[in-house]
N, C-alpha and C. Protein backbone atom coordinates (compact mmCIF):
# COMPACT_ATOMS: atom_id res chain seq x y z
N UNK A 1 -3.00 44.54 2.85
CA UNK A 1 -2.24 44.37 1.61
C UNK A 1 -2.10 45.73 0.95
N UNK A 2 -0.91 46.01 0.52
CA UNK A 2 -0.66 47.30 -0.03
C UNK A 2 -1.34 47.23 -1.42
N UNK A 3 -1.71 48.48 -2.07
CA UNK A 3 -2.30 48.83 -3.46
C UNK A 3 -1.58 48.36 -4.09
N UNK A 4 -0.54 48.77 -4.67
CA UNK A 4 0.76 47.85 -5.53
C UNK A 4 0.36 46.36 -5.37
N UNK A 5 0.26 45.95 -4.23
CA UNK A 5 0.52 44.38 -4.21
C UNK A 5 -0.87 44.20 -5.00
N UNK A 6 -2.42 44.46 -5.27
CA UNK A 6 -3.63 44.19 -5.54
C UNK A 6 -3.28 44.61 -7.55
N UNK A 7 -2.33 45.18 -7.74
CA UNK A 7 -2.33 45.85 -9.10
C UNK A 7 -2.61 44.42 -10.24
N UNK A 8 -3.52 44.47 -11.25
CA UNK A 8 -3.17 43.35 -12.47
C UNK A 8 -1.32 43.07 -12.82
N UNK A 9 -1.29 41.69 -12.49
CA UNK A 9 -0.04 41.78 -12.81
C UNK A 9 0.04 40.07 -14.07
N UNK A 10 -0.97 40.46 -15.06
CA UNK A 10 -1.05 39.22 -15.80
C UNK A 10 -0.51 39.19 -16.80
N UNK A 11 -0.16 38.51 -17.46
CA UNK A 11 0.88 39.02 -19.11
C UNK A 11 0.28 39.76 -19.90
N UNK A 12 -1.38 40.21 -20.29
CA UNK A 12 -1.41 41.30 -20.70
C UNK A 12 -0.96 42.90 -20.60
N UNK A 13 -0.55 42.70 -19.20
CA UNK A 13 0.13 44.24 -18.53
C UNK A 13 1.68 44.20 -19.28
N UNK A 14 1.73 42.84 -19.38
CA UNK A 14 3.48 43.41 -19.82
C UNK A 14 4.04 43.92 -20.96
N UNK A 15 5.08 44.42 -20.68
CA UNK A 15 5.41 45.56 -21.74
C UNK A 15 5.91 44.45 -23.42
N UNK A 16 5.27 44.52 -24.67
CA UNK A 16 5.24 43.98 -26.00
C UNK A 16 6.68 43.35 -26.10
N UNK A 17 6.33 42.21 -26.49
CA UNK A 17 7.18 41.08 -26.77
C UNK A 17 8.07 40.37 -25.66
N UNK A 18 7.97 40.68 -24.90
CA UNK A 18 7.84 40.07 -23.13
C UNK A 18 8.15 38.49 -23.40
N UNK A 19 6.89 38.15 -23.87
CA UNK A 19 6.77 36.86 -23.73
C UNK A 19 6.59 36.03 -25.30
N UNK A 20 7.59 36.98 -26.08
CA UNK A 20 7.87 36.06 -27.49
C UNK A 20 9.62 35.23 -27.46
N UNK A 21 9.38 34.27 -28.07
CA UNK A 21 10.40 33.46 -28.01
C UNK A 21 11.39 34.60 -29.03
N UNK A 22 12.48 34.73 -28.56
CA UNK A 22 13.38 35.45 -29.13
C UNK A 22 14.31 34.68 -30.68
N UNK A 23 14.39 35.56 -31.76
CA UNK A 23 14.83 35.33 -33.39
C UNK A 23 16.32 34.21 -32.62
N UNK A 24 16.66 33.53 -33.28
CA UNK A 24 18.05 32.91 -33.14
C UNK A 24 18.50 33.87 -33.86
N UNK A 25 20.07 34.16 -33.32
CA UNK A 25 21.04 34.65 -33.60
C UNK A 25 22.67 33.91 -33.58
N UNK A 26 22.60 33.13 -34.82
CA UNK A 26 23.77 32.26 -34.68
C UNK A 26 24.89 33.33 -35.55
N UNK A 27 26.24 33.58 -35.63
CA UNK A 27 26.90 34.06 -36.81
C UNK A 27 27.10 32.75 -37.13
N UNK A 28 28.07 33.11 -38.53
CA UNK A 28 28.62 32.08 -39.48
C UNK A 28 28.07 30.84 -39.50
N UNK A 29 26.81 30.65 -39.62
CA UNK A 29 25.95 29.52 -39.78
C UNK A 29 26.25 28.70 -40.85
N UNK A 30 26.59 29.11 -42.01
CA UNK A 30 26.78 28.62 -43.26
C UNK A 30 25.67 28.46 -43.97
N UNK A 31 25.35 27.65 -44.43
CA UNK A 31 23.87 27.26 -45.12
C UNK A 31 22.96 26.54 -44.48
N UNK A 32 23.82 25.90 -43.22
CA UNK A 32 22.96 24.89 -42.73
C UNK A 32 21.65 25.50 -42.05
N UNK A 33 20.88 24.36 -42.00
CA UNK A 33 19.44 24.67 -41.25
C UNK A 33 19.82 24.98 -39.54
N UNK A 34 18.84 26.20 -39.53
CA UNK A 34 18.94 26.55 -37.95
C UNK A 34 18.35 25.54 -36.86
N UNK A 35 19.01 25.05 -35.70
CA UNK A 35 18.28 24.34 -35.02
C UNK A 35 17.50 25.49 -34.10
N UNK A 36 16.42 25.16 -33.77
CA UNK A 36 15.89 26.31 -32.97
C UNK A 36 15.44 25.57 -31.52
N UNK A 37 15.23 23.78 -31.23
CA UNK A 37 15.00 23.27 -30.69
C UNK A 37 15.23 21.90 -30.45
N UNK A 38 15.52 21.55 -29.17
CA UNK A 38 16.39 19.75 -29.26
C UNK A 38 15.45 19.30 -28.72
N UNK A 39 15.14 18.01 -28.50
CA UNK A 39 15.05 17.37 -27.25
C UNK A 39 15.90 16.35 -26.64
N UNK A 40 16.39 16.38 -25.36
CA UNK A 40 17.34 16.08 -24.69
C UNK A 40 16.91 15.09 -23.68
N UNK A 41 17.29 13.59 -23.35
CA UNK A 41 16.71 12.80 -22.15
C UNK A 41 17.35 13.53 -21.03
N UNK A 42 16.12 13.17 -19.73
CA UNK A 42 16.91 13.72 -18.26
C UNK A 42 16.17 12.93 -17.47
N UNK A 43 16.96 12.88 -16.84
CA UNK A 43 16.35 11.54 -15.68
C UNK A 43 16.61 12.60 -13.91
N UNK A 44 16.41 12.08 -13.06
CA UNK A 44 15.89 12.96 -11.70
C UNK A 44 15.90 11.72 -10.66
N UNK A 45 17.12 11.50 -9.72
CA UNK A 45 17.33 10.28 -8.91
C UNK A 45 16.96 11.06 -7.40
N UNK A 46 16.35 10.61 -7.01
CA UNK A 46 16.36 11.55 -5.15
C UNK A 46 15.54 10.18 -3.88
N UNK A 47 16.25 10.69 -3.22
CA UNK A 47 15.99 10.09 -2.19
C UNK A 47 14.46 10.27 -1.32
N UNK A 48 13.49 9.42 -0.97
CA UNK A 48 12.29 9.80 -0.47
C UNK A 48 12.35 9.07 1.13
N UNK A 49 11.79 9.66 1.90
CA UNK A 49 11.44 9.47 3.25
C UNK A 49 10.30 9.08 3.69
N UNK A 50 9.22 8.33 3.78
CA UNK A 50 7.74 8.43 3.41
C UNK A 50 6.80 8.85 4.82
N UNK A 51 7.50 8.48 5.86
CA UNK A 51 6.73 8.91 7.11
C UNK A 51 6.08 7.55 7.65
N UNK A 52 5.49 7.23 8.46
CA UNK A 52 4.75 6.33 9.20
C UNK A 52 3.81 5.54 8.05
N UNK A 53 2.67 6.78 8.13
CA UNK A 53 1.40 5.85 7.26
C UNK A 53 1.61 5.59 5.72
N UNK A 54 2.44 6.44 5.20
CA UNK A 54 2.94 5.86 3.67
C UNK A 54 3.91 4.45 3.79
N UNK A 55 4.67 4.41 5.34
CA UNK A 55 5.32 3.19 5.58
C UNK A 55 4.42 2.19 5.80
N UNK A 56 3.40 2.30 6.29
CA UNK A 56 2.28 0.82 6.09
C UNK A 56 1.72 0.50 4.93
N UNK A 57 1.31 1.80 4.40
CA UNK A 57 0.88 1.66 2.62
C UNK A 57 1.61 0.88 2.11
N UNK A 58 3.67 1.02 2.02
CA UNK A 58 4.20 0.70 1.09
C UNK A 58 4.27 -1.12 1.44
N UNK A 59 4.01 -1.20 2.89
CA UNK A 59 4.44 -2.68 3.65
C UNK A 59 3.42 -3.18 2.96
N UNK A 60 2.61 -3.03 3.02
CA UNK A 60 1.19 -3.82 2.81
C UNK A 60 1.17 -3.91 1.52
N UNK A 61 1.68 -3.34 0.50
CA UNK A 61 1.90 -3.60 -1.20
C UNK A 61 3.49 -4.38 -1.42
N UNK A 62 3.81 -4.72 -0.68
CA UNK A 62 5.36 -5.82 -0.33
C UNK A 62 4.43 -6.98 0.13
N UNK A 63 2.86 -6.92 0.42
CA UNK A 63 2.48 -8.34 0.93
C UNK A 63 1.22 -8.23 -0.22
N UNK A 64 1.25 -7.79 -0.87
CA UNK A 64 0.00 -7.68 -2.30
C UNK A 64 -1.14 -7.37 -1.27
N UNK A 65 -0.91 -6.61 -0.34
CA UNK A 65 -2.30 -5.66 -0.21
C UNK A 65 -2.34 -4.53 -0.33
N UNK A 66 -4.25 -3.72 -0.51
CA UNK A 66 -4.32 -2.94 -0.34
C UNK A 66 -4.29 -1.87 0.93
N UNK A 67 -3.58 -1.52 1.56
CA UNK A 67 -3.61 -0.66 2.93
C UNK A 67 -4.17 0.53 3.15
N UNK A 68 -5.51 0.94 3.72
CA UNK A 68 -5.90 2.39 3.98
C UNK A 68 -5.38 2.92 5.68
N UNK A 69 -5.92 4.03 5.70
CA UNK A 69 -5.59 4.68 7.17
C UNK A 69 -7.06 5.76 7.59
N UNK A 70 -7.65 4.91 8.39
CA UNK A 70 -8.95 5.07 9.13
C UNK A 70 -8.70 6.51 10.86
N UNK A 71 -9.15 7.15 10.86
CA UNK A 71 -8.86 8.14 12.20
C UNK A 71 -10.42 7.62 13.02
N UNK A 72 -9.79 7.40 14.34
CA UNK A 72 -10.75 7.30 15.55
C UNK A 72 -11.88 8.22 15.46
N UNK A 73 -12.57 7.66 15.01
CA UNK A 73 -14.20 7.48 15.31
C UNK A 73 -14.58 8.16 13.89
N UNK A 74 -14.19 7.58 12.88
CA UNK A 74 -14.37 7.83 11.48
C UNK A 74 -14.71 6.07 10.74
N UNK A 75 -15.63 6.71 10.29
CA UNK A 75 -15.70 4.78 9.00
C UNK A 75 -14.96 4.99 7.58
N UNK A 76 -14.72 6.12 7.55
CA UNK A 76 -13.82 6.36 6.17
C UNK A 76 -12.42 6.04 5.96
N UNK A 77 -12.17 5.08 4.63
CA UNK A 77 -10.57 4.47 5.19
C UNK A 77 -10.07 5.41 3.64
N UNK A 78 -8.64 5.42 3.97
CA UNK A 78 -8.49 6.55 2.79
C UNK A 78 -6.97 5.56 2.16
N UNK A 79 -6.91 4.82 1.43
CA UNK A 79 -5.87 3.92 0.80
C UNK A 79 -4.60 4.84 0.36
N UNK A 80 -3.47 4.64 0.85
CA UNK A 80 -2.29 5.45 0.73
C UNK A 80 -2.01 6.65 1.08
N UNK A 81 -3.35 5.83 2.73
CA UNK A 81 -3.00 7.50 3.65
C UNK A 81 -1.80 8.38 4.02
N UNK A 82 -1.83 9.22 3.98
CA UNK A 82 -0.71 10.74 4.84
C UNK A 82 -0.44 10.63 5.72
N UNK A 83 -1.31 9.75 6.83
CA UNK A 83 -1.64 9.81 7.79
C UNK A 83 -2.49 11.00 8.72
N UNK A 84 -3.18 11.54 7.73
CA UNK A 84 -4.20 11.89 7.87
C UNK A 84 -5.56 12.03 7.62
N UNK A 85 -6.81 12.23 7.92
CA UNK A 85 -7.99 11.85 7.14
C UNK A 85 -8.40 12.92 6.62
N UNK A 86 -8.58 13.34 5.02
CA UNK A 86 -8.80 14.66 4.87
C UNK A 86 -10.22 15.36 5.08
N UNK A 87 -10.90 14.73 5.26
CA UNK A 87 -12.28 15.23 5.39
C UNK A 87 -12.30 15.64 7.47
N UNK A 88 -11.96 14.76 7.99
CA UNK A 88 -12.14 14.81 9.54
C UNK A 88 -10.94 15.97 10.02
N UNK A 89 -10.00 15.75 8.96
CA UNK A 89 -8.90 16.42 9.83
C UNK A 89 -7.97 16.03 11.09
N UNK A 90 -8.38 14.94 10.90
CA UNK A 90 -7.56 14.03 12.00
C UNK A 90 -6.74 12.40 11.59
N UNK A 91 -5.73 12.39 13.34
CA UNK A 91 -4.60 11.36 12.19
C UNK A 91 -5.18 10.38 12.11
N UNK A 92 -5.07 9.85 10.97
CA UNK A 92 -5.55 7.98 10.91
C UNK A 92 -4.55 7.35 11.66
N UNK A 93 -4.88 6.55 12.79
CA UNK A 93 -4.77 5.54 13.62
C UNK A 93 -4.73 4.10 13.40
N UNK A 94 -5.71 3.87 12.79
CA UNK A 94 -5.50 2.27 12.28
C UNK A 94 -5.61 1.94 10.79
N UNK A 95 -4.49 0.79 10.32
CA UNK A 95 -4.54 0.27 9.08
C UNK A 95 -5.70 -0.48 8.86
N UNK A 96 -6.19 -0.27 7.66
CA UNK A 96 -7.43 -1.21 7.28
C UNK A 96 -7.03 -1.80 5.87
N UNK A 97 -7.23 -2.95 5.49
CA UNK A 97 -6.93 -3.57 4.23
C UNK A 97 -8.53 -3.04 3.59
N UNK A 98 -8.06 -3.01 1.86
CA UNK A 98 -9.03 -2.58 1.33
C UNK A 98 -8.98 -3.17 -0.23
N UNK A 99 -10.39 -3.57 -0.86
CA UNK A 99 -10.00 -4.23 -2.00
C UNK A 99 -9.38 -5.50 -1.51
N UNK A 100 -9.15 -6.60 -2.32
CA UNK A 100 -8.52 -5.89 -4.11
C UNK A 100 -9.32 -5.88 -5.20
N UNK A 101 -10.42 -5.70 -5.12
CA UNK A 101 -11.84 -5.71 -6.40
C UNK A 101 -11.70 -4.30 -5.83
N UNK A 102 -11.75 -3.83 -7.00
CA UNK A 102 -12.25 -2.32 -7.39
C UNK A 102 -13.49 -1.66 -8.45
N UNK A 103 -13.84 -0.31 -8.27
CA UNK A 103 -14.89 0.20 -9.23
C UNK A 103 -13.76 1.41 -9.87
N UNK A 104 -14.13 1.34 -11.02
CA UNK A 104 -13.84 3.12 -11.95
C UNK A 104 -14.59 3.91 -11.80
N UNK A 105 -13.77 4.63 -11.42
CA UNK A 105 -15.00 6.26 -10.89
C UNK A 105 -14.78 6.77 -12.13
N UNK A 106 -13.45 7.14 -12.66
CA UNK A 106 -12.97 8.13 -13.92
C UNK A 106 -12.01 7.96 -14.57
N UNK A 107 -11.93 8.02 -15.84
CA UNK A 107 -11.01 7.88 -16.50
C UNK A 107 -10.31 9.08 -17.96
N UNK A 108 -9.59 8.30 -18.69
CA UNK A 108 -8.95 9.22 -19.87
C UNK A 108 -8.25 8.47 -20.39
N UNK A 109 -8.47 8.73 -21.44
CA UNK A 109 -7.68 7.55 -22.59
C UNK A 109 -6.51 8.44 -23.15
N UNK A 110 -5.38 7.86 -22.61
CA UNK A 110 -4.04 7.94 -23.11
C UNK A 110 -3.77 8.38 -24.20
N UNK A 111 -2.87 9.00 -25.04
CA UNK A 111 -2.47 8.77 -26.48
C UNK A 111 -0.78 9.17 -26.28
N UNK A 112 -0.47 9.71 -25.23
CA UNK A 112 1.27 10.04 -25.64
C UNK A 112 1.89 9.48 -24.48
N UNK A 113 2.76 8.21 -24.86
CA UNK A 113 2.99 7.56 -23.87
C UNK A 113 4.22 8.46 -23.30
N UNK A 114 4.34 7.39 -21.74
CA UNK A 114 5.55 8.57 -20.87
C UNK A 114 6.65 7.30 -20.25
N UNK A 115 7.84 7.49 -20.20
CA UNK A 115 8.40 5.96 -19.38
C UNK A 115 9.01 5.38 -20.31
N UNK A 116 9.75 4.33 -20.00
CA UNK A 116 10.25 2.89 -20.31
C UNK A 116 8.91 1.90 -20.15
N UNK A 117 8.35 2.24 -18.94
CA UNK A 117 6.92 0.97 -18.92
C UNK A 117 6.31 1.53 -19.20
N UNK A 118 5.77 2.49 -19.84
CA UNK A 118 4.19 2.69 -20.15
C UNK A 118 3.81 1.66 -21.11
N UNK A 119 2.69 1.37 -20.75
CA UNK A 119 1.89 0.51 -21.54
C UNK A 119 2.12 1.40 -23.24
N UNK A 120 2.02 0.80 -24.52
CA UNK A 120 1.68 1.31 -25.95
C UNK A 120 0.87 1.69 -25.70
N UNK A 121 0.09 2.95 -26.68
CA UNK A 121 -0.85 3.99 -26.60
C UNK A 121 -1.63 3.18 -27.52
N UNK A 122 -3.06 3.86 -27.63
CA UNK A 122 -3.42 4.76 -26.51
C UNK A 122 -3.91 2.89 -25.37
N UNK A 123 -4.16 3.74 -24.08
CA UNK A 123 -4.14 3.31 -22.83
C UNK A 123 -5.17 3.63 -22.09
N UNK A 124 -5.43 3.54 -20.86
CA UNK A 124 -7.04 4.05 -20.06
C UNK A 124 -6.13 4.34 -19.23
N UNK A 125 -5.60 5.79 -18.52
CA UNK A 125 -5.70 5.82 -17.12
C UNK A 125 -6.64 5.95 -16.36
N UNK A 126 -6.74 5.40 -14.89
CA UNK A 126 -8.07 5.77 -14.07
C UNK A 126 -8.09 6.09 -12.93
N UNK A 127 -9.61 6.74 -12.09
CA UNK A 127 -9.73 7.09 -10.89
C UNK A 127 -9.95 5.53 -9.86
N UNK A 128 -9.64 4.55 -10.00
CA UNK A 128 -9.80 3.57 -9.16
C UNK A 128 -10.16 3.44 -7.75
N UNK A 129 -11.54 2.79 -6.88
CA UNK A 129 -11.92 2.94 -5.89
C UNK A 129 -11.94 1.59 -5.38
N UNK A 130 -10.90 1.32 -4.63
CA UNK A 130 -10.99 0.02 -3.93
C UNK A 130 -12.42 0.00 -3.06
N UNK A 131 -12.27 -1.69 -2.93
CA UNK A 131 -14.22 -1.88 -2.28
C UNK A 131 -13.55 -1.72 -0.44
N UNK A 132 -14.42 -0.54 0.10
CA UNK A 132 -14.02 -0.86 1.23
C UNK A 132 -13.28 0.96 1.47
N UNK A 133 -13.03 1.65 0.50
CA UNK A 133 -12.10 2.37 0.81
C UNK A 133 -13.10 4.17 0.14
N UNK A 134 -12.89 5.19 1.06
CA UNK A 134 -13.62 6.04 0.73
C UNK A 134 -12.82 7.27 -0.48
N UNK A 135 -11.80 6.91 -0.70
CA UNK A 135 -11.02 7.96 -1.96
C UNK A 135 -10.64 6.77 -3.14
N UNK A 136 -10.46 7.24 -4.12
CA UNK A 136 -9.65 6.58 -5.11
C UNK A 136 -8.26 6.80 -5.40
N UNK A 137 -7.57 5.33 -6.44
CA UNK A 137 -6.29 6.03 -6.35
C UNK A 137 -5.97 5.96 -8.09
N UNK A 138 -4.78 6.53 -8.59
CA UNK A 138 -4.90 6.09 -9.94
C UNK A 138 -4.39 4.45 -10.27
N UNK A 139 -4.90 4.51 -11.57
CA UNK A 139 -4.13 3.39 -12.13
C UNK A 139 -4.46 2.83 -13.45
N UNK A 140 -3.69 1.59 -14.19
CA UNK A 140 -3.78 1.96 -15.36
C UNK A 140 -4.46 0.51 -15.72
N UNK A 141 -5.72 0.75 -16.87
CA UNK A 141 -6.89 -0.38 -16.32
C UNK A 141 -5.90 -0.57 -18.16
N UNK A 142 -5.23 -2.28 -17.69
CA UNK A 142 -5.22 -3.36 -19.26
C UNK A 142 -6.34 -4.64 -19.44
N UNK A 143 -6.21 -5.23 -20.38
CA UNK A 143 -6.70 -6.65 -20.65
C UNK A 143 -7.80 -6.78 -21.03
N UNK A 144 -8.52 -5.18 -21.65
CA UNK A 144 -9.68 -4.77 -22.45
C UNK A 144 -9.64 -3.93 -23.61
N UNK A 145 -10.25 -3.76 -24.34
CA UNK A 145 -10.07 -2.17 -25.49
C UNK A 145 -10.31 -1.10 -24.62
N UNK A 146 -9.49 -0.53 -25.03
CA UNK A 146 -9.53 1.20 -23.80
C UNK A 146 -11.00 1.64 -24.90
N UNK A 147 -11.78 1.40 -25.50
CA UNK A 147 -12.91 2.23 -26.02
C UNK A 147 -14.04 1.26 -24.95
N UNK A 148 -13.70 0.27 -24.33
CA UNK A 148 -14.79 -0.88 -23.89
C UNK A 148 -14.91 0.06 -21.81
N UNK A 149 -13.66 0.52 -21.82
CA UNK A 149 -13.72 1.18 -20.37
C UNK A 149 -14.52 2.08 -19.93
N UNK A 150 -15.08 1.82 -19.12
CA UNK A 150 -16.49 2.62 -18.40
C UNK A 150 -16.40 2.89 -17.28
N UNK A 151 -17.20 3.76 -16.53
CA UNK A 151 -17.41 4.53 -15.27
C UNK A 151 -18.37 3.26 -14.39
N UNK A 152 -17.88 3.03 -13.66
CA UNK A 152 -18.26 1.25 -12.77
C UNK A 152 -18.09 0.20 -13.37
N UNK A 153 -17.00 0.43 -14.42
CA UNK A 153 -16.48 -1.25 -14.50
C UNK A 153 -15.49 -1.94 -12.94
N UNK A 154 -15.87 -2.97 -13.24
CA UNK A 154 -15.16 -3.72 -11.81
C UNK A 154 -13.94 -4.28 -11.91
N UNK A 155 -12.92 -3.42 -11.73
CA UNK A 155 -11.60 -4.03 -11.95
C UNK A 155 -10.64 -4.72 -10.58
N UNK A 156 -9.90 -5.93 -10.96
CA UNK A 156 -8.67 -5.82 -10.05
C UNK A 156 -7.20 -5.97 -10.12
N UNK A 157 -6.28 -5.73 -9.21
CA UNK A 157 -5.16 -5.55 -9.23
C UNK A 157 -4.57 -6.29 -9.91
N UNK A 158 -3.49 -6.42 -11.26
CA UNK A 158 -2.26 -7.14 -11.70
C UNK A 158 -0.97 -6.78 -10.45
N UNK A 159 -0.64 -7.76 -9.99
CA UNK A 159 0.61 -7.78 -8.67
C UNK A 159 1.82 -8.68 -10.09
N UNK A 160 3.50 -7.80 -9.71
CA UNK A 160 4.25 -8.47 -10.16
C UNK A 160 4.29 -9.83 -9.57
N UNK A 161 5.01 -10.70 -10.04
CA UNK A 161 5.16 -11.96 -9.42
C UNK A 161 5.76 -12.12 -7.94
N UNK A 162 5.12 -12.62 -7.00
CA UNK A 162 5.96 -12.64 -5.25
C UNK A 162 6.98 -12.61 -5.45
N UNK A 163 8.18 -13.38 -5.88
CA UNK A 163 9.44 -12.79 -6.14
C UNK A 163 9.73 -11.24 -6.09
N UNK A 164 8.92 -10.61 -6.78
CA UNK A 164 9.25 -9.30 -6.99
C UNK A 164 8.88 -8.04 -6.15
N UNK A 165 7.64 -8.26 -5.71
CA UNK A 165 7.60 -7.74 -4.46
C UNK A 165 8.70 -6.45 -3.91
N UNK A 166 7.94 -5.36 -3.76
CA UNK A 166 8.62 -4.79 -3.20
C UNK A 166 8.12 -3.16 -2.26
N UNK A 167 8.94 -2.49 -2.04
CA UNK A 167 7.68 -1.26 -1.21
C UNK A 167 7.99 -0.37 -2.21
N UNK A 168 7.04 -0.44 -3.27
CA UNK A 168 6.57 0.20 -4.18
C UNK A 168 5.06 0.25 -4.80
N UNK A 169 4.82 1.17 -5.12
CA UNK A 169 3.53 1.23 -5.68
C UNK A 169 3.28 0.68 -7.30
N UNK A 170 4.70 0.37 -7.64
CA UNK A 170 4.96 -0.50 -9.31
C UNK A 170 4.85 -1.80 -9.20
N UNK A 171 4.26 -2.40 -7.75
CA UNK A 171 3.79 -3.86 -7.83
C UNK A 171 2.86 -4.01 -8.59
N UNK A 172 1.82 -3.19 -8.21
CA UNK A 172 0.80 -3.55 -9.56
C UNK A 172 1.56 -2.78 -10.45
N UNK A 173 0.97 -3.94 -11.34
CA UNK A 173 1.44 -3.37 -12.91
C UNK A 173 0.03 -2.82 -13.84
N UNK A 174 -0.83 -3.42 -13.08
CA UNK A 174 -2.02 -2.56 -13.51
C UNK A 174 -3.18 -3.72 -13.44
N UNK A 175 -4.52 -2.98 -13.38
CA UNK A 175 -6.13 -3.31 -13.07
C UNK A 175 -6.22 -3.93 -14.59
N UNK A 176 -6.93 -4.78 -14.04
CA UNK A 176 -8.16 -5.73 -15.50
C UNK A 176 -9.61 -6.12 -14.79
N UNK A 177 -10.63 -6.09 -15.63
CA UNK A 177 -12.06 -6.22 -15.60
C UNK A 177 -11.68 -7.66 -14.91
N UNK A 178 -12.57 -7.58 -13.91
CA UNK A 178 -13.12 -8.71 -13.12
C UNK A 178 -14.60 -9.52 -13.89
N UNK A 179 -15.42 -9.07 -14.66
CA UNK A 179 -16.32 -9.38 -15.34
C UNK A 179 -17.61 -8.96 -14.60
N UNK A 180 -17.37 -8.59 -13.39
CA UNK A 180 -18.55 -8.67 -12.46
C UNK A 180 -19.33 -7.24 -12.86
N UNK A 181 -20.97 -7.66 -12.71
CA UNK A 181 -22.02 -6.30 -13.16
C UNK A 181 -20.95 -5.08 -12.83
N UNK A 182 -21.70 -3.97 -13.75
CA UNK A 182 -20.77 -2.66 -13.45
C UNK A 182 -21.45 -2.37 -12.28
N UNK A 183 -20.57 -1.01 -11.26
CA UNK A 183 -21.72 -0.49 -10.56
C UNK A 183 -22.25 0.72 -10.83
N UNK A 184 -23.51 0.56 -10.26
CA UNK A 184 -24.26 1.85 -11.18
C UNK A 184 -23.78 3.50 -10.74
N UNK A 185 -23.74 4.13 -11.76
CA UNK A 185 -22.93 5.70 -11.74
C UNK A 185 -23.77 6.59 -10.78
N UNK A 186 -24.35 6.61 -9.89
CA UNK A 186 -25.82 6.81 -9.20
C UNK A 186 -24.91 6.64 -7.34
N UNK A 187 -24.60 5.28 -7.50
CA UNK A 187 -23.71 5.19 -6.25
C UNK A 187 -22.13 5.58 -6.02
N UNK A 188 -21.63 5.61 -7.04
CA UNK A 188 -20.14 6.24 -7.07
C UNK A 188 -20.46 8.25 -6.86
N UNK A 189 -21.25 8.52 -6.88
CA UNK A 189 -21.21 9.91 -6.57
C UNK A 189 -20.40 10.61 -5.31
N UNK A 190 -19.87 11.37 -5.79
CA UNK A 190 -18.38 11.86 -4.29
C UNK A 190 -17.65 11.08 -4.70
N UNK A 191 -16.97 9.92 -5.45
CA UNK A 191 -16.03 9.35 -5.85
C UNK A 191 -15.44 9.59 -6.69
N UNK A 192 -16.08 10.26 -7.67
CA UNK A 192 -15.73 10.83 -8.95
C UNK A 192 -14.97 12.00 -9.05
């Protein structure tokens, strides 16, 4: 690597006022107040391709299951595999159903909602660990006080109605407490 390329090149190096938002300069404004900032809706339509093992993921949530992807001679199933296992480094080979009772590894309580569906704020998003499955995935735990949500509460899946069904991951509409003992924060370790 050349010297040049190793040089500090962080915004303190740069030359003063670099990185200040520049004065508006409107003429003939009149009296009115300067706008200095809008906000504007934008929406983003694109086409996705998903590959093999995201194609069993999405099949298996068109039949209200959970689907992982297990690699030969591994016990670790990884739910909304790549089709690969990231720890082994090798491709997952077989589908394994997983869940639908889950544990909370981690969470964060919402306050600025995002969407048409977001749940009203504030909200719990979470690290969700299907039983059966060695990663978590997110999701958004309702049908409790987000101050009552804890690290091994036992949640499971809200599925839209069979009618609705579809290969999307917006079938669930979201996790609620199963009631069952939490599990203890002792065994979720590496999950978190």
């Amino acid at each position: 690597m050349a010297e040049s390329d190793m040089e500090d090149r962080s915004t303190s190096t740069m030359p003063g006022g670099l990185w200040t938002q520049p004065s508006v300069s409107v003429p003939d404004i009149g009296d009115g107040e300067v706008i200095q900032r809008i906000t504007e809706p934008a929406s983003l339509h694109y086409s996705y391709t998903p590959g093999r093992a995201p194609t069993r993921f999405l099949r298996g949530l068109a039949e209200g299951k959970l689907l992982g992807g297990r690699a030969e001679g591994h016990d670790a199933v990884y739910p909304g595999s790549r089709g690969m296992d990231p720890v082994a480094a090798r491709p997952t080979v077989e589908s394994v159903e997983v869940g639908p009772d889950a544990t909370v590894t981690a969470f964060c309580i919402v306050h600025i909602g995002f969407g048409e569906k977001a749940p009203p704020t504030p909200f719990v998003s979470a690290l969700i660990l299907p039983d059966g499955a060695a990663a978590s995935m997110y999701g958004t735990v309702l049908g409790i006080p987000y101050e009552e949500v804890r690290i091994g509460m036992r949640v499971r899946p809200v599925w839209v109605p069979e009618e609705e069904l579809g290969l999307t991951s917006e079938n669930i509409t979201h996790w609620e407490p199963t009631g069952e003992p939490d599990v203890p924060a002792e065994q979720l370790k590496g999950h978190m």
